[in-house]
PDB file of N, CA and C in Angstrom:
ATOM      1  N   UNK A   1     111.088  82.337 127.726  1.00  0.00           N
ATOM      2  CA  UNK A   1     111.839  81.475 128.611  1.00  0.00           C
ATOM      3  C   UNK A   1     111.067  81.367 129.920  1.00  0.00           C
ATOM      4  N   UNK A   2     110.699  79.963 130.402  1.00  0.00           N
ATOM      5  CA  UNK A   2     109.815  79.896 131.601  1.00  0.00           C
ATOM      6  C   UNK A   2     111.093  79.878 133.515  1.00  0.00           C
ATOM      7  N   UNK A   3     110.404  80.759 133.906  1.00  0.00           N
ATOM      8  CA  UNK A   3     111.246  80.464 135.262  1.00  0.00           C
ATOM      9  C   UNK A   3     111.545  79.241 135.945  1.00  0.00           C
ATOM     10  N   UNK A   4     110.734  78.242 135.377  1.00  0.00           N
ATOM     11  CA  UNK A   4     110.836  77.654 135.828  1.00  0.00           C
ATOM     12  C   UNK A   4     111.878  76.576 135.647  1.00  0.00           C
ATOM     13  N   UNK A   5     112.300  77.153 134.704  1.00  0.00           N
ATOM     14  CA  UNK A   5     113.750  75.779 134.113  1.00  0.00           C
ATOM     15  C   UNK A   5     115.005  76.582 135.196  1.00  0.00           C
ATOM     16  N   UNK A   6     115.781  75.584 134.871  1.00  0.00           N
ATOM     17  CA  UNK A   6     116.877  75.542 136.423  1.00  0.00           C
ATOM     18  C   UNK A   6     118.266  74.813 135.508  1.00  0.00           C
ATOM     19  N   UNK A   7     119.655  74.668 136.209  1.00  0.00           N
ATOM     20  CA  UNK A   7     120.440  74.879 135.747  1.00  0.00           C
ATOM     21  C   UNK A   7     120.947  73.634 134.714  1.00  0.00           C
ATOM     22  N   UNK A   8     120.009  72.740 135.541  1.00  0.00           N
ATOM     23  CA  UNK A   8     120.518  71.235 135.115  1.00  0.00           C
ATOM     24  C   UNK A   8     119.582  71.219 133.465  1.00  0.00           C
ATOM     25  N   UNK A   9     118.193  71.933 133.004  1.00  0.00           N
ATOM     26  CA  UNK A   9     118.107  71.902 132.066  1.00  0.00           C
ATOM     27  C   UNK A   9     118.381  72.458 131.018  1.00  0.00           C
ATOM     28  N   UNK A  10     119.343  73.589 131.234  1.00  0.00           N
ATOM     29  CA  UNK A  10     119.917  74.144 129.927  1.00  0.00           C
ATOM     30  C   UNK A  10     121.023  73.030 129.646  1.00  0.00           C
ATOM     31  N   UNK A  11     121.706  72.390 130.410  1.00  0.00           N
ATOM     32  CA  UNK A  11     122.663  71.350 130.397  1.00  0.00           C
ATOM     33  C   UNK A  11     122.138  70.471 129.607  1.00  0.00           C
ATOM     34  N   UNK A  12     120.831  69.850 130.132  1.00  0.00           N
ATOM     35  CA  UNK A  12     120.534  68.737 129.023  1.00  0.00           C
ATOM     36  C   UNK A  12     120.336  69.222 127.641  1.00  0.00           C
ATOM     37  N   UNK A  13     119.724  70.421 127.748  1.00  0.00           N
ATOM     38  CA  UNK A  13     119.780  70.833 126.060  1.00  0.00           C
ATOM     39  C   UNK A  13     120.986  70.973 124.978  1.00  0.00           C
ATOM     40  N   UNK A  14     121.711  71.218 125.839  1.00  0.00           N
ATOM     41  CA  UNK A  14     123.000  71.428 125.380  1.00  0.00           C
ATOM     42  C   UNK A  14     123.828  70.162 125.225  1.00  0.00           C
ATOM     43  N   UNK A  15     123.678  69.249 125.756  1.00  0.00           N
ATOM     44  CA  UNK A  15     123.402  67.690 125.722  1.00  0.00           C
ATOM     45  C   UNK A  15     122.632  67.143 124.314  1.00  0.00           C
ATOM     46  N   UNK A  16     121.180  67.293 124.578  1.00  0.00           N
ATOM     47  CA  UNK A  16     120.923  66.909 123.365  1.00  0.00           C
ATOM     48  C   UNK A  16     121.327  67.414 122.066  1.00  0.00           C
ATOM     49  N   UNK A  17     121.437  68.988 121.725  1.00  0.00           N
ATOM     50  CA  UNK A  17     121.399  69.506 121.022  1.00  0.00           C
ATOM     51  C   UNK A  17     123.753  68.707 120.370  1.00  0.00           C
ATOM     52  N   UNK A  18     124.016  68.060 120.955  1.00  0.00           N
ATOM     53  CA  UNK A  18     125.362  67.667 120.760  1.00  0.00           C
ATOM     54  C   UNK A  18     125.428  66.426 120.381  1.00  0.00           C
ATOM     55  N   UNK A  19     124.454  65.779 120.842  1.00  0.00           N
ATOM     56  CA  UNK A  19     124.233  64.228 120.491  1.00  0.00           C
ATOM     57  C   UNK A  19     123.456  63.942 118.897  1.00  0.00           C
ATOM     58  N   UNK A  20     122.792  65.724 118.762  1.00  0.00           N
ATOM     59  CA  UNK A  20     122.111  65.379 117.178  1.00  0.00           C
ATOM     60  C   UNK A  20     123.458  65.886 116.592  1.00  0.00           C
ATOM     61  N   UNK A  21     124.011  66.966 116.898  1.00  0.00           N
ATOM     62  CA  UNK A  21     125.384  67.438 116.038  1.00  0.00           C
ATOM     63  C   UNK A  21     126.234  66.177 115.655  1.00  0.00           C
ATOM     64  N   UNK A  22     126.515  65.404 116.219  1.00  0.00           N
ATOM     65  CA  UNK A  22     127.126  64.112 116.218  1.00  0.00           C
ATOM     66  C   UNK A  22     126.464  63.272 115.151  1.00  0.00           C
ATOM     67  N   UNK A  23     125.406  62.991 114.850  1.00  0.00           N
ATOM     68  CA  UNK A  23     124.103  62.087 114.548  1.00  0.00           C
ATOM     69  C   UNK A  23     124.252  62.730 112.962  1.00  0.00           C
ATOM     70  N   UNK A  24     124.164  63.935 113.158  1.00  0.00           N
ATOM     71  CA  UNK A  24     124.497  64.351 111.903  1.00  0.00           C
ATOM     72  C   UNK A  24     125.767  64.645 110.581  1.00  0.00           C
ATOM     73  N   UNK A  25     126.655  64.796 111.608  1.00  0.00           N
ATOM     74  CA  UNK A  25     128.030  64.257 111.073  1.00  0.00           C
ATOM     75  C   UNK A  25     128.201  62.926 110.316  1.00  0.00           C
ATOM     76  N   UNK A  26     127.555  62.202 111.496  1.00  0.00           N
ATOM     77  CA  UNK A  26     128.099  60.542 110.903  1.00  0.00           C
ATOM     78  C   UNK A  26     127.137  60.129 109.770  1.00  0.00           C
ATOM     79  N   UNK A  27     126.106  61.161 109.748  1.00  0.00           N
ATOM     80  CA  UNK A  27     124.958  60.633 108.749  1.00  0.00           C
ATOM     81  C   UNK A  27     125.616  61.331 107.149  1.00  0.00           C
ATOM     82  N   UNK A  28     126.779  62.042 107.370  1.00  0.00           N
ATOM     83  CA  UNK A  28     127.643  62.709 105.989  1.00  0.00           C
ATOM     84  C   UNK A  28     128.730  62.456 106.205  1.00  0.00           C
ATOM     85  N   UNK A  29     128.884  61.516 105.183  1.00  0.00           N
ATOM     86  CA  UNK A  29     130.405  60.980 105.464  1.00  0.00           C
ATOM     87  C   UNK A  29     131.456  61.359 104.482  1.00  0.00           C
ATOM     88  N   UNK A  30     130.864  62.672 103.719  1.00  0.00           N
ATOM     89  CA  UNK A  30     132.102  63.322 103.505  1.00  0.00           C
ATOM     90  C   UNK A  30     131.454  65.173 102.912  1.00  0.00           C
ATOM     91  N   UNK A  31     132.639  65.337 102.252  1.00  0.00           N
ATOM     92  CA  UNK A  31     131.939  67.139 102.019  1.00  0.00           C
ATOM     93  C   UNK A  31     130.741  67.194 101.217  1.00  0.00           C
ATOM     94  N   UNK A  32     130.871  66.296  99.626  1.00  0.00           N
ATOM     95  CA  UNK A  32     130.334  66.134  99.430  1.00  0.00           C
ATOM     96  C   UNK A  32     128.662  66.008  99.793  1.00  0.00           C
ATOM     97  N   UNK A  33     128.406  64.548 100.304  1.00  0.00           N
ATOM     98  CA  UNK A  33     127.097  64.508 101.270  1.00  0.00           C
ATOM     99  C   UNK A  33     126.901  66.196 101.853  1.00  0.00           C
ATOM    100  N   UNK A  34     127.382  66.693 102.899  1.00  0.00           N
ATOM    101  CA  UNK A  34     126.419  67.724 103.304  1.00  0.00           C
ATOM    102  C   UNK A  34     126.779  68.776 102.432  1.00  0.00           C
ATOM    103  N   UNK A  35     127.269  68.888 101.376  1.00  0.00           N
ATOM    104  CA  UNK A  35     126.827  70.200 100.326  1.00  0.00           C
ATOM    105  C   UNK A  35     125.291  69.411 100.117  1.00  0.00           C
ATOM    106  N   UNK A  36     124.999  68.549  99.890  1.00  0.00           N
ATOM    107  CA  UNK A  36     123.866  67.740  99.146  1.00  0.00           C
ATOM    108  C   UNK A  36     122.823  67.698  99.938  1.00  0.00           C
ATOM    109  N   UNK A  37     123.026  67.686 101.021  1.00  0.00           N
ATOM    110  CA  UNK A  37     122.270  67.308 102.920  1.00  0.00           C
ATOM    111  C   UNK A  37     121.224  68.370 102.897  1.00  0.00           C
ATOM    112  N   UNK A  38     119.495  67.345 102.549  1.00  0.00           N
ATOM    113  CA  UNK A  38     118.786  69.025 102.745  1.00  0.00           C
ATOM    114  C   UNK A  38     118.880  69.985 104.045  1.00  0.00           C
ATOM    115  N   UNK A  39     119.264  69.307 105.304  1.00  0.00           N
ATOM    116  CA  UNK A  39     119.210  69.914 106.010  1.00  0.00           C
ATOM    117  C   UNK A  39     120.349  70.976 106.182  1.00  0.00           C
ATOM    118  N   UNK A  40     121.177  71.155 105.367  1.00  0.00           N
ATOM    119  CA  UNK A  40     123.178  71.623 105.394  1.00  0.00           C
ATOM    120  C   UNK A  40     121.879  73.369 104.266  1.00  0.00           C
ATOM    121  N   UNK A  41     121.268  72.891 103.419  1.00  0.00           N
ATOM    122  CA  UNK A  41     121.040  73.688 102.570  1.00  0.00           C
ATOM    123  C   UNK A  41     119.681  74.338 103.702  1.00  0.00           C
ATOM    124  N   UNK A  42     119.431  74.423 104.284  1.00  0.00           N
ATOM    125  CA  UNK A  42     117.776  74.784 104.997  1.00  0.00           C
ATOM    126  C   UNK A  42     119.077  75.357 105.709  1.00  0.00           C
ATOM    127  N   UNK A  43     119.740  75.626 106.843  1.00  0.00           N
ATOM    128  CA  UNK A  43     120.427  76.213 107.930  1.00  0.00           C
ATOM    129  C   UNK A  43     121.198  77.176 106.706  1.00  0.00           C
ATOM    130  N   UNK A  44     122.190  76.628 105.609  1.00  0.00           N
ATOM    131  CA  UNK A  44     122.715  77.800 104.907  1.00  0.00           C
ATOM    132  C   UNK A  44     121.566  78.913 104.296  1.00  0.00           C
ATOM    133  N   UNK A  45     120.276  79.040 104.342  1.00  0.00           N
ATOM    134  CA  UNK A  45     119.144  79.550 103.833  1.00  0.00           C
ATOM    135  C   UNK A  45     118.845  80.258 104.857  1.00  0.00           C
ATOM    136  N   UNK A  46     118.751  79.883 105.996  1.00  0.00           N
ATOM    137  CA  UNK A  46     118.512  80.654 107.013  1.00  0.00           C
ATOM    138  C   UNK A  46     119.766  81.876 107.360  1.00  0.00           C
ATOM    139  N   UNK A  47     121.030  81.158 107.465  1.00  0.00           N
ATOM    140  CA  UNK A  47     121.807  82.118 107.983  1.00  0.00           C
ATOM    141  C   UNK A  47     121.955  83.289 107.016  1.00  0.00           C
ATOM    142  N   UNK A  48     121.969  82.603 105.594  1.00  0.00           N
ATOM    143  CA  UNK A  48     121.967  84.302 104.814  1.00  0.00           C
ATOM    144  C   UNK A  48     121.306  85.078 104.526  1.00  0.00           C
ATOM    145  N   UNK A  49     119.556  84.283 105.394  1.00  0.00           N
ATOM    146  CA  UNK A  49     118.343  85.467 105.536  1.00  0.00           C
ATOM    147  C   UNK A  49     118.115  86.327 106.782  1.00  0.00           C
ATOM    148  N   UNK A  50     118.672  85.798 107.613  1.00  0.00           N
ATOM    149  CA  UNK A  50     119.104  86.263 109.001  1.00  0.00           C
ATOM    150  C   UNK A  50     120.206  87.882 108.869  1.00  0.00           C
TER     151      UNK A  50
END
């Protein structure tokens, strides 16, 4: 983490990082789709290697 970031940019990250959460919702438009969603299967892969 660089000192040099300040308060307003964890905000935008947290910003962007909400605008893809969104992006990705609407891109599965139902349960189906993200059981299927490679990206739904890459994050469930991670969390149960974690």
């Amino acid at each position: 983490m660089s000192a040099d970031r300040v308060f307003e940019d964890y905000l935008e990250d947290i910003l962007e990082y909400a605008k893809k959460a969104v992006r990705f919702l609407e891109d599965t438009a139902t349960l189906d789709d993200l059981q299927k969603d490679e990206r739904t299967l890459v994050v469930k892969g991670d969390l149960l290697a974690g």
